[in-house]
PDB file of N, CA and C in Angstrom:
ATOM      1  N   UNK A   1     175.334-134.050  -5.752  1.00  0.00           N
ATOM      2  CA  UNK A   1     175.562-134.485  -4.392  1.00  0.00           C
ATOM      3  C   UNK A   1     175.857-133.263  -3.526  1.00  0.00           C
ATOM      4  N   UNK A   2     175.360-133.149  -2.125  1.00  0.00           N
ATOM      5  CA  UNK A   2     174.924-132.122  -1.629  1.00  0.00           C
ATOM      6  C   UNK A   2     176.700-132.135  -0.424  1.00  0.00           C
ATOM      7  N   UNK A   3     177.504-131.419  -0.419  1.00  0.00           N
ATOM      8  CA  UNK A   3     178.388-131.599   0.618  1.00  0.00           C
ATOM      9  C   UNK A   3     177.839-132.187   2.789  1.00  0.00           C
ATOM     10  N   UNK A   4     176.606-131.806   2.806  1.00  0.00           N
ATOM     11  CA  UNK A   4     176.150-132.845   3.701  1.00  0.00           C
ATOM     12  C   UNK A   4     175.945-134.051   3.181  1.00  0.00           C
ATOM     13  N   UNK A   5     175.294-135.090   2.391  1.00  0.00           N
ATOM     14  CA  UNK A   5     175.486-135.804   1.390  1.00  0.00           C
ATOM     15  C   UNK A   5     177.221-136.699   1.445  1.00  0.00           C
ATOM     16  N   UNK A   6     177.852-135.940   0.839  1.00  0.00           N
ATOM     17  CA  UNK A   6     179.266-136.698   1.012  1.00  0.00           C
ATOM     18  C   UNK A   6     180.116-136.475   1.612  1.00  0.00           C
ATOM     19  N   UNK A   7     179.913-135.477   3.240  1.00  0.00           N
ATOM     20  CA  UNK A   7     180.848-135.902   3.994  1.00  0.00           C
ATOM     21  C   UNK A   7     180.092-137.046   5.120  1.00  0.00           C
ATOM     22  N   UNK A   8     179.162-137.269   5.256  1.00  0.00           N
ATOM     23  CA  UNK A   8     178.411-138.028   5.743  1.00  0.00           C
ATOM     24  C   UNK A   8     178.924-139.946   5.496  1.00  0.00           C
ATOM     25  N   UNK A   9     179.172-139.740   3.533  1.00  0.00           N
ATOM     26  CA  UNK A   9     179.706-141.047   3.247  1.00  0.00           C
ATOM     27  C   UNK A   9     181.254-141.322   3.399  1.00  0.00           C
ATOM     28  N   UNK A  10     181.995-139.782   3.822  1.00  0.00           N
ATOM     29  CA  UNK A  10     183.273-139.786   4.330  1.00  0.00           C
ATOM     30  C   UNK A  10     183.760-140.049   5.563  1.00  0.00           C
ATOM     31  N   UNK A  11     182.496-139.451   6.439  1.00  0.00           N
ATOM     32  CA  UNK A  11     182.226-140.143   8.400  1.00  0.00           C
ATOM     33  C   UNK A  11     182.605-141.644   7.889  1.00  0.00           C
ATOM     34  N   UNK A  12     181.598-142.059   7.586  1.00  0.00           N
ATOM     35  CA  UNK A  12     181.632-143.753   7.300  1.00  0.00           C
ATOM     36  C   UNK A  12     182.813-144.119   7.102  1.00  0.00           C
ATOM     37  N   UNK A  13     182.943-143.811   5.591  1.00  0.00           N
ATOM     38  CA  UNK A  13     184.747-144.434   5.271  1.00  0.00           C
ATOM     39  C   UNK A  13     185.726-144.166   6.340  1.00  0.00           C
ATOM     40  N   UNK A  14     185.669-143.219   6.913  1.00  0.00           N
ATOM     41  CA  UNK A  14     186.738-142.639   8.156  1.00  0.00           C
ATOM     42  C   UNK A  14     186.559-143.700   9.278  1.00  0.00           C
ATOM     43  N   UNK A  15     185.837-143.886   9.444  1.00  0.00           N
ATOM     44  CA  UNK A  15     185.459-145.057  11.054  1.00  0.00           C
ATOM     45  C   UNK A  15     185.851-146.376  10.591  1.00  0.00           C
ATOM     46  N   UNK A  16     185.707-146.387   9.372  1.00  0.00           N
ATOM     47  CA  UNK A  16     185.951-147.925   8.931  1.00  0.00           C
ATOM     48  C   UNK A  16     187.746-148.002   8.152  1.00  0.00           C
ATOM     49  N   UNK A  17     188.362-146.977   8.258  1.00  0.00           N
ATOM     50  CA  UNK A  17     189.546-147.152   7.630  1.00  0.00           C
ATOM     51  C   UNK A  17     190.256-147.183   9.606  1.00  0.00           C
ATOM     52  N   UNK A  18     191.458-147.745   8.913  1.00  0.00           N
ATOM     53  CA  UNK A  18     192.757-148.059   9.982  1.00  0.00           C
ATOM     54  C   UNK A  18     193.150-146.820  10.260  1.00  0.00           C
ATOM     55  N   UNK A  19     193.370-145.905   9.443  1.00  0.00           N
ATOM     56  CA  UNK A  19     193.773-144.892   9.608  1.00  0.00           C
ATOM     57  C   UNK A  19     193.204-143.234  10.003  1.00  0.00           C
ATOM     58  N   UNK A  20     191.791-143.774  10.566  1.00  0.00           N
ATOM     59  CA  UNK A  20     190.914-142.687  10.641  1.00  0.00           C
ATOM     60  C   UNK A  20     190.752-141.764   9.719  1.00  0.00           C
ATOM     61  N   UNK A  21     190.585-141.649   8.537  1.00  0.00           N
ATOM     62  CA  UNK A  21     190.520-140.553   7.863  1.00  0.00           C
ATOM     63  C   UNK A  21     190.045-140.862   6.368  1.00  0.00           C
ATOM     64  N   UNK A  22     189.230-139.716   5.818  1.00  0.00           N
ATOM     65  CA  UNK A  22     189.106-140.226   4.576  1.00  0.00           C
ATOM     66  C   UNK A  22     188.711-138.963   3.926  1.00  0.00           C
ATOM     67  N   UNK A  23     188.779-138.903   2.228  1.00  0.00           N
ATOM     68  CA  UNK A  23     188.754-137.539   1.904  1.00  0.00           C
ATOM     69  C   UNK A  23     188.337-137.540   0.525  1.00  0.00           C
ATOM     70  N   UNK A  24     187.884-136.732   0.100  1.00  0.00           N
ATOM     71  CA  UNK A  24     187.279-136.675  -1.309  1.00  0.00           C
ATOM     72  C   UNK A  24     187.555-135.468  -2.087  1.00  0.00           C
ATOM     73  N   UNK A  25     188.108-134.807  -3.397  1.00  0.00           N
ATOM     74  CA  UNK A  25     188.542-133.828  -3.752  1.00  0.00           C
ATOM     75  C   UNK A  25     186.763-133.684  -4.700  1.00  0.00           C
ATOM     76  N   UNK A  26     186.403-132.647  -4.088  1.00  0.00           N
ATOM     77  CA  UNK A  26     185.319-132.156  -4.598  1.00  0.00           C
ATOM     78  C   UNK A  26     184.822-130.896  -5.620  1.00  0.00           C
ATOM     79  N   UNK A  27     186.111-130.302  -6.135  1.00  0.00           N
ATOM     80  CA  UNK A  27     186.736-129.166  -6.863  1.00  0.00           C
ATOM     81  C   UNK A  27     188.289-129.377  -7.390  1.00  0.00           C
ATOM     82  N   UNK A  28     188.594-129.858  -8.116  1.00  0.00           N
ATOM     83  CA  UNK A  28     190.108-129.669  -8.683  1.00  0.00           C
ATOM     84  C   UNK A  28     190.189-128.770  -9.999  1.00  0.00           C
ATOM     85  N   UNK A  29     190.734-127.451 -10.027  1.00  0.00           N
ATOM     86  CA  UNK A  29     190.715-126.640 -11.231  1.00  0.00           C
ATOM     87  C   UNK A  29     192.201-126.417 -11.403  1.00  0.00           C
ATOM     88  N   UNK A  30     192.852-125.298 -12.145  1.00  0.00           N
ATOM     89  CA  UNK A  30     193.563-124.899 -13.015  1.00  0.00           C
ATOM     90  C   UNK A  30     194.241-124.201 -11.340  1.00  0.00           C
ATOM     91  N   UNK A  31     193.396-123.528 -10.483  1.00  0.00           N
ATOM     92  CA  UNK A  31     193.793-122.651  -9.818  1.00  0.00           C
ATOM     93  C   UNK A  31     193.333-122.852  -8.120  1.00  0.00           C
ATOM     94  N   UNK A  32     192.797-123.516  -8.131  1.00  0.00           N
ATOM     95  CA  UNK A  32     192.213-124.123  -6.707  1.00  0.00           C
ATOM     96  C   UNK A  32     191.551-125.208  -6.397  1.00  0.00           C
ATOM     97  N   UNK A  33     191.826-126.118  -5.410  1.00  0.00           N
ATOM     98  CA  UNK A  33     191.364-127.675  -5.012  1.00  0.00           C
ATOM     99  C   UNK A  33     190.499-127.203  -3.935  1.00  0.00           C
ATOM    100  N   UNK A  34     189.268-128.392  -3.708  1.00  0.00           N
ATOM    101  CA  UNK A  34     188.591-127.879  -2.455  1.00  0.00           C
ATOM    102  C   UNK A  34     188.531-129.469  -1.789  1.00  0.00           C
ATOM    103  N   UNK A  35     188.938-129.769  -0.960  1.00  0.00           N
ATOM    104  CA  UNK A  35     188.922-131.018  -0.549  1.00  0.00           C
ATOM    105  C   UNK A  35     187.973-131.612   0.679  1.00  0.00           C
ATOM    106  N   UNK A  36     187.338-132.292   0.522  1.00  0.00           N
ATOM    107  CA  UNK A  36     186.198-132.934   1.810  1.00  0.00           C
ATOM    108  C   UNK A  36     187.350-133.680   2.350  1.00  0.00           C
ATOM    109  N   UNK A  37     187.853-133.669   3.911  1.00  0.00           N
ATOM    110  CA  UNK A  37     188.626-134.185   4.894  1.00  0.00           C
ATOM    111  C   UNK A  37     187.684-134.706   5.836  1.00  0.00           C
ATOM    112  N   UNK A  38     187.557-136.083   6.143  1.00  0.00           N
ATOM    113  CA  UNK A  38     186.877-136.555   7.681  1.00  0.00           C
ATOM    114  C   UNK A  38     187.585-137.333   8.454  1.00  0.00           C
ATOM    115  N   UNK A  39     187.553-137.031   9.648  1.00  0.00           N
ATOM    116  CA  UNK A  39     188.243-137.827  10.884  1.00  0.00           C
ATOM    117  C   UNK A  39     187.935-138.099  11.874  1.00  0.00           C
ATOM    118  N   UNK A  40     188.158-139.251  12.488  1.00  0.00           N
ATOM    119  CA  UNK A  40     187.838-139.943  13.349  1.00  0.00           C
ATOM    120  C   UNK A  40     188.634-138.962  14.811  1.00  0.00           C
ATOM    121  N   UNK A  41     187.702-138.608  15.940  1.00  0.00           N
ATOM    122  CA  UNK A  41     188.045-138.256  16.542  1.00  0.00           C
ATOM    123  C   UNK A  41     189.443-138.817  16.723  1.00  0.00           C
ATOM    124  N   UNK A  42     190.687-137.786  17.444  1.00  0.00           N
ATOM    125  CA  UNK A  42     192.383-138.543  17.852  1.00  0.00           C
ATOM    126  C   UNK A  42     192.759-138.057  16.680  1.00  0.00           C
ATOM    127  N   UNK A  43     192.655-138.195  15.306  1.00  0.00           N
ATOM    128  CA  UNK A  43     193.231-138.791  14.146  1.00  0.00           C
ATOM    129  C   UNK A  43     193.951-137.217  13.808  1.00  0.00           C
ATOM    130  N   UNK A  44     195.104-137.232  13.614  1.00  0.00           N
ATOM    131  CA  UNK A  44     196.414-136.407  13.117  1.00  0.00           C
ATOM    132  C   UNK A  44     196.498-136.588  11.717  1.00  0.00           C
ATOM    133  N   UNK A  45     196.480-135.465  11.052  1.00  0.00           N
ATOM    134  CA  UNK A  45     197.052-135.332   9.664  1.00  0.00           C
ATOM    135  C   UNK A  45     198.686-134.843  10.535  1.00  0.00           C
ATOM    136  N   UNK A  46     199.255-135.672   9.991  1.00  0.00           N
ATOM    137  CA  UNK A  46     200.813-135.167  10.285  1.00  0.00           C
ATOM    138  C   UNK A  46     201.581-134.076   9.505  1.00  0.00           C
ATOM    139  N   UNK A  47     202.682-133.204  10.094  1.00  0.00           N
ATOM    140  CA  UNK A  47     202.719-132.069   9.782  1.00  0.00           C
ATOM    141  C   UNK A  47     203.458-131.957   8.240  1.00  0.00           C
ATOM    142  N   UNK A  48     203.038-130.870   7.594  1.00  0.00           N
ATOM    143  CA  UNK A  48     202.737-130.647   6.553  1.00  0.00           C
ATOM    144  C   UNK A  48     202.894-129.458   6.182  1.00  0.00           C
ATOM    145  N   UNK A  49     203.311-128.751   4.640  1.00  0.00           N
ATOM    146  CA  UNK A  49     203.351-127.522   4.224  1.00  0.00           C
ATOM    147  C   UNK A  49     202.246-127.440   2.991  1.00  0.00           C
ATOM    148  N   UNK A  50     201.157-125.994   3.506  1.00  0.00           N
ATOM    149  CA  UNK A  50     200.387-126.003   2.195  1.00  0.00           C
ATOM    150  C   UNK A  50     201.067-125.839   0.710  1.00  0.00           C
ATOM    151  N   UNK A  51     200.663-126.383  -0.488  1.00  0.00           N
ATOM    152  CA  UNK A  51     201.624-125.785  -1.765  1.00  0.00           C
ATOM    153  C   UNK A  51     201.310-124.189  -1.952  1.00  0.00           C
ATOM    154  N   UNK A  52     200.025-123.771  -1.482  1.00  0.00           N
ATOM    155  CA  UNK A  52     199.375-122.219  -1.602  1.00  0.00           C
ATOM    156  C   UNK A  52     198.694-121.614  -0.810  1.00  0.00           C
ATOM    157  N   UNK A  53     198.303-120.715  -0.907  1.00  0.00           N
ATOM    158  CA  UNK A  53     197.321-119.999   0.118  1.00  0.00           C
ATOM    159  C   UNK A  53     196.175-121.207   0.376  1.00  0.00           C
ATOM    160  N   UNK A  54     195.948-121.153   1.294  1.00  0.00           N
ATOM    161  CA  UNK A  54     194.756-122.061   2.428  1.00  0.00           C
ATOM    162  C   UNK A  54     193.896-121.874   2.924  1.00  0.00           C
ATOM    163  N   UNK A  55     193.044-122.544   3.114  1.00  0.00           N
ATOM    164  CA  UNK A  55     191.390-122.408   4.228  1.00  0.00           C
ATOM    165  C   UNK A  55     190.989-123.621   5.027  1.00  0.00           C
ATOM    166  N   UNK A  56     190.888-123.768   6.329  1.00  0.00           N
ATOM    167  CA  UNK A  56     189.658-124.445   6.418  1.00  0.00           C
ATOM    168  C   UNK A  56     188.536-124.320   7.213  1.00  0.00           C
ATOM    169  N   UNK A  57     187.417-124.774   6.311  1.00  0.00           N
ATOM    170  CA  UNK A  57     186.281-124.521   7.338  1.00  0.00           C
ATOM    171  C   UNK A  57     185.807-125.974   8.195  1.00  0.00           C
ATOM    172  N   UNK A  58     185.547-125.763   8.978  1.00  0.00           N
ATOM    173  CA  UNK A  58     184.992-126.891   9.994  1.00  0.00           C
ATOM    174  C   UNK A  58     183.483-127.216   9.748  1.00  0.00           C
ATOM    175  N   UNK A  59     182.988-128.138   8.827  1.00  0.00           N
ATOM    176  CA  UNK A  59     181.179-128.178   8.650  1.00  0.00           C
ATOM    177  C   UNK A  59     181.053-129.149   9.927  1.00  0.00           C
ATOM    178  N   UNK A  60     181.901-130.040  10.743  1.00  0.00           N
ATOM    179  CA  UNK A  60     181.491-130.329  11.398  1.00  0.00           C
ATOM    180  C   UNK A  60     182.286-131.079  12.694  1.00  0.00           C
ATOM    181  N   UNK A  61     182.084-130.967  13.686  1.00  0.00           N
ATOM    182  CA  UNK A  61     182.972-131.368  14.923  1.00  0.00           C
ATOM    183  C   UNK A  61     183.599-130.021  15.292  1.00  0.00           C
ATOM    184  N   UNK A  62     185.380-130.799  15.733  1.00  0.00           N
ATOM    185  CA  UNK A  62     186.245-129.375  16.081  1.00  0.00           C
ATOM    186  C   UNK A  62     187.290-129.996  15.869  1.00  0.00           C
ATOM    187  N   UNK A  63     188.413-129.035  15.222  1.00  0.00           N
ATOM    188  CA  UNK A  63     189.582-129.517  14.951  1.00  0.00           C
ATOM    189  C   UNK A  63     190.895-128.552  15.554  1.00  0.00           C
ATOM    190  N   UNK A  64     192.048-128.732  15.862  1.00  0.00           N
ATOM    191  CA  UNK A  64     192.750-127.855  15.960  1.00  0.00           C
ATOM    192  C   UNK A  64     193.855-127.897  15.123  1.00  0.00           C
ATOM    193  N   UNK A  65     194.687-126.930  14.647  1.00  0.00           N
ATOM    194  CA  UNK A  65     195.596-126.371  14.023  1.00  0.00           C
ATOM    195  C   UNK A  65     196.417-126.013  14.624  1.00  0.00           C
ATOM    196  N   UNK A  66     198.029-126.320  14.467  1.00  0.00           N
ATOM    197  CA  UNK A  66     199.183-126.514  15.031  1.00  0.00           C
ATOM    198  C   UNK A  66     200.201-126.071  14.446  1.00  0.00           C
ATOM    199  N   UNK A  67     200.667-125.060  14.411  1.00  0.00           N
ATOM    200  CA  UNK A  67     201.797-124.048  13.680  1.00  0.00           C
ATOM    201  C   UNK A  67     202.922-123.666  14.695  1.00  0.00           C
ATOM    202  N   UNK A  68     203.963-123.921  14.729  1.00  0.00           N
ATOM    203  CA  UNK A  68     204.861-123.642  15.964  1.00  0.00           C
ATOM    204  C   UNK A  68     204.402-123.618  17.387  1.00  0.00           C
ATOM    205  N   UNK A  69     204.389-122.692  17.678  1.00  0.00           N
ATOM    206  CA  UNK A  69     204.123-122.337  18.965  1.00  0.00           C
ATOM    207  C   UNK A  69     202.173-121.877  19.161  1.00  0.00           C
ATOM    208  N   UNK A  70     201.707-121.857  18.069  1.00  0.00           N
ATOM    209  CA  UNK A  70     200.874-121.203  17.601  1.00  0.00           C
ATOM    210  C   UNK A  70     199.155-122.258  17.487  1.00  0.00           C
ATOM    211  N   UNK A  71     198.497-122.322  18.266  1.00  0.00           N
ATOM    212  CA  UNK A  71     197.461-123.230  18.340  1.00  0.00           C
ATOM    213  C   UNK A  71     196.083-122.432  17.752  1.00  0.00           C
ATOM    214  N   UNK A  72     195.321-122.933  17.276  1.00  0.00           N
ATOM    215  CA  UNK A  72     194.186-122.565  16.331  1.00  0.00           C
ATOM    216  C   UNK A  72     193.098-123.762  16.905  1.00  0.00           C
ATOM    217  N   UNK A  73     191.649-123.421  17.708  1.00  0.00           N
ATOM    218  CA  UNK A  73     190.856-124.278  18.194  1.00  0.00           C
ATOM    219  C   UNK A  73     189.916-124.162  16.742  1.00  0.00           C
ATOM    220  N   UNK A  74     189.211-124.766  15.933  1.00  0.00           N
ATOM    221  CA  UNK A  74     188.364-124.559  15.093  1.00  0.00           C
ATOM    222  C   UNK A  74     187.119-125.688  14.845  1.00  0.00           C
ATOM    223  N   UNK A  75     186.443-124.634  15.329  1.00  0.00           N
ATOM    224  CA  UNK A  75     184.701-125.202  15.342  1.00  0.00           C
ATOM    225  C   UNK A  75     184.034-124.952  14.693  1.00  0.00           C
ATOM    226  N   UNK A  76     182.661-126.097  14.529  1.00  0.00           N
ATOM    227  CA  UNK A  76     181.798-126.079  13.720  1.00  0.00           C
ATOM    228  C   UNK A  76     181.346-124.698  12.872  1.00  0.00           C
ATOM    229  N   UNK A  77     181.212-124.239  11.851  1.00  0.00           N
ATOM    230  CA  UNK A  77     180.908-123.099  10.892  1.00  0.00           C
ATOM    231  C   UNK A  77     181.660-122.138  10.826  1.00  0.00           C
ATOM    232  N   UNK A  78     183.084-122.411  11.474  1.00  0.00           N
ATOM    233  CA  UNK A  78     184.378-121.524  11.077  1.00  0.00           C
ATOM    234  C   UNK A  78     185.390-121.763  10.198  1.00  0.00           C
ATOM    235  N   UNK A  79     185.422-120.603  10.007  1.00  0.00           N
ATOM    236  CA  UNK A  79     186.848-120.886   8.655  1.00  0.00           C
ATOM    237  C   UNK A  79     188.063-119.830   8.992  1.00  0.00           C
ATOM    238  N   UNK A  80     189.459-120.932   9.217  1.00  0.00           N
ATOM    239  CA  UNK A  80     190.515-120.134   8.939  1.00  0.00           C
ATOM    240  C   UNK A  80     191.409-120.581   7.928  1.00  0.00           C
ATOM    241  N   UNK A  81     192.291-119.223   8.038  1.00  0.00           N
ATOM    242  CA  UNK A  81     193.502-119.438   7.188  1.00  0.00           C
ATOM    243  C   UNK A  81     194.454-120.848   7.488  1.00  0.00           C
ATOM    244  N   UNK A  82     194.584-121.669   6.873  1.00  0.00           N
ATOM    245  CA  UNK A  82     196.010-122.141   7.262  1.00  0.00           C
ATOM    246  C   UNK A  82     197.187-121.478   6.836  1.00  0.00           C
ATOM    247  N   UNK A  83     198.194-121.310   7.945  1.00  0.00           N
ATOM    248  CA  UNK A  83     199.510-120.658   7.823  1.00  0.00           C
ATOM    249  C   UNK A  83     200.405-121.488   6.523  1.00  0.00           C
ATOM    250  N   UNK A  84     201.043-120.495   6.014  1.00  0.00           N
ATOM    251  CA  UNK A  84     201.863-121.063   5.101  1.00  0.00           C
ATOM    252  C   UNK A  84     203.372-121.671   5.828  1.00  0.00           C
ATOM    253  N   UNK A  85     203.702-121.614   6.804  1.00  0.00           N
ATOM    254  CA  UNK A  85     204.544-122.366   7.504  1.00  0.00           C
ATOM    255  C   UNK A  85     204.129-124.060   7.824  1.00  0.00           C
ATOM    256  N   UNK A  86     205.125-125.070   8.298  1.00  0.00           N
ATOM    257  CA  UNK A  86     204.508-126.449   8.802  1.00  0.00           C
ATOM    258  C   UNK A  86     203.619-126.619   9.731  1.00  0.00           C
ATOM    259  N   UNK A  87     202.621-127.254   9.539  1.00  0.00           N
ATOM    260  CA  UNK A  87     201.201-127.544  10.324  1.00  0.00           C
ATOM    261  C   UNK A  87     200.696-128.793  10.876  1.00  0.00           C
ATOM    262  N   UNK A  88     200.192-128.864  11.328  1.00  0.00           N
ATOM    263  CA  UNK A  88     199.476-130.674  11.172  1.00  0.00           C
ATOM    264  C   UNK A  88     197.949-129.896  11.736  1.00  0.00           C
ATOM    265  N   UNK A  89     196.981-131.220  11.619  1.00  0.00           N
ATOM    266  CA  UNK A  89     195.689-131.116  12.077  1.00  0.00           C
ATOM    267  C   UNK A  89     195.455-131.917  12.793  1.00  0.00           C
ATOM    268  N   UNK A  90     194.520-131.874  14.176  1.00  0.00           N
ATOM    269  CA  UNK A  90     194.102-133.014  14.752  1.00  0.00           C
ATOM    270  C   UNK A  90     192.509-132.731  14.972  1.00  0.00           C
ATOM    271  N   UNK A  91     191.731-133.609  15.307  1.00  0.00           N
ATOM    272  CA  UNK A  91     190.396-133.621  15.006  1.00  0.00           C
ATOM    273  C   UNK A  91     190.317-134.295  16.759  1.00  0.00           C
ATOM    274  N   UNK A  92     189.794-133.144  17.363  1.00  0.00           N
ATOM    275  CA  UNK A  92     189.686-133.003  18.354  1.00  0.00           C
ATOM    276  C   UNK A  92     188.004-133.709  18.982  1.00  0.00           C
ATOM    277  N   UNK A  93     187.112-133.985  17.726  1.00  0.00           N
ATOM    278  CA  UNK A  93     186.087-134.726  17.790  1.00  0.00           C
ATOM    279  C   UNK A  93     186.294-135.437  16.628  1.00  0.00           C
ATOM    280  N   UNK A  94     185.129-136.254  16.577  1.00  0.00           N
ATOM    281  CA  UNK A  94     184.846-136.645  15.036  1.00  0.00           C
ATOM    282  C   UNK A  94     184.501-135.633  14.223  1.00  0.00           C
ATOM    283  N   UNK A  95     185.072-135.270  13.052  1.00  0.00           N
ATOM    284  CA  UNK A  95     185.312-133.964  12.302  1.00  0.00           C
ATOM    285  C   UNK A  95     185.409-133.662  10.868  1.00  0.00           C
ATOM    286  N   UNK A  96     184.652-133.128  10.377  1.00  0.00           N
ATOM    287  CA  UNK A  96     184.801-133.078   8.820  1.00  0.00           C
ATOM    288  C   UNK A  96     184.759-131.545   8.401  1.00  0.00           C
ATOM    289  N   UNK A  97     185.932-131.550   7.795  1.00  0.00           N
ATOM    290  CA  UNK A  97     186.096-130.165   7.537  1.00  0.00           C
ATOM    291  C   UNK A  97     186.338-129.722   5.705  1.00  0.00           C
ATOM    292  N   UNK A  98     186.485-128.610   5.404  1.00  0.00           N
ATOM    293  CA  UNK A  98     186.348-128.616   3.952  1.00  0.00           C
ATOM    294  C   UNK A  98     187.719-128.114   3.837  1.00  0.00           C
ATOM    295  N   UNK A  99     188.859-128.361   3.118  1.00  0.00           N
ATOM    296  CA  UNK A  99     190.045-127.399   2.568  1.00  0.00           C
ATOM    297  C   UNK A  99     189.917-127.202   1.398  1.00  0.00           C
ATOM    298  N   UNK A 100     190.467-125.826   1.649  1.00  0.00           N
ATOM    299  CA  UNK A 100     190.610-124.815   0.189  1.00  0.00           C
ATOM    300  C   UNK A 100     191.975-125.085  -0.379  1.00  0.00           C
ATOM    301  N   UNK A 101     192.371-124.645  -1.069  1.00  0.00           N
ATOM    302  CA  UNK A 101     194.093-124.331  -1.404  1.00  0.00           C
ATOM    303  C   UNK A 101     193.999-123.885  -2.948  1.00  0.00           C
ATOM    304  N   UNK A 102     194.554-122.938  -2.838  1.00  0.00           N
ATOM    305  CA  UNK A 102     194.893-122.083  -4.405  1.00  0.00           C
ATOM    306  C   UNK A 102     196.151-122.516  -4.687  1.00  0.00           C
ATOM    307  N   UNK A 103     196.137-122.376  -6.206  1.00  0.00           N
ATOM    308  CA  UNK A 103     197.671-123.260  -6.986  1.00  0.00           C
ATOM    309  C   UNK A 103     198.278-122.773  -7.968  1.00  0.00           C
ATOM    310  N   UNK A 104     198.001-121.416  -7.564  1.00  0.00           N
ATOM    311  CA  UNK A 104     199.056-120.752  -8.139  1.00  0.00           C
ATOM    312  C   UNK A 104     198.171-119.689  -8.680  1.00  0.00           C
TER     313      UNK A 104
END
């Protein structure tokens, strides 16, 4: 399955859940998770601490990133760090993005 492929069936699940959002762990190892995240434009992951070093890339929409005082706009075919401090995400369109996170 091609990651266009299943975030495509994650759009779907996302529009059709209450909660805008839906997600698929597409890599779980010994040392790093890679997770398919989709959201319904509005939709807030509420704030949150990564367990490890972080990424995300945006395959599609725009999302922003929210660290103190500290705002992060992130669009289609970019990838940042997420801060290891508390965060949240909001999906500033309809948005599917990929997270990384290393685990130790």
């Amino acid at each position: 399955m091609t990651l266009h492929t299943a975030g495509t069936d994650q759009l779907e699940t996302a529009r059709q859940s209450s909660a805008g959002r839906s997600s698929r762990t597409m890599h779980s190892g010994k040392h790093l998770r890679q997770t398919l995240i989709a959201l319904t434009e509005g939709t807030k992951l509420a704030e949150h601490q990564s367990p490890g070093d972080a990424t995300i890339m945006c395959l599609r929409g725009q999302v922003t990133l929210h660290c103190g005082t500290r705002t992060v706009v992130v669009t289609e075919g970019h990838l940042v760090d997420v801060p290891a401090q508390r965060h949240d995400l909001v999906a500033d369109t309809e948005a599917l993005v990929l997270l990384t996170v290393g685990l130790g």
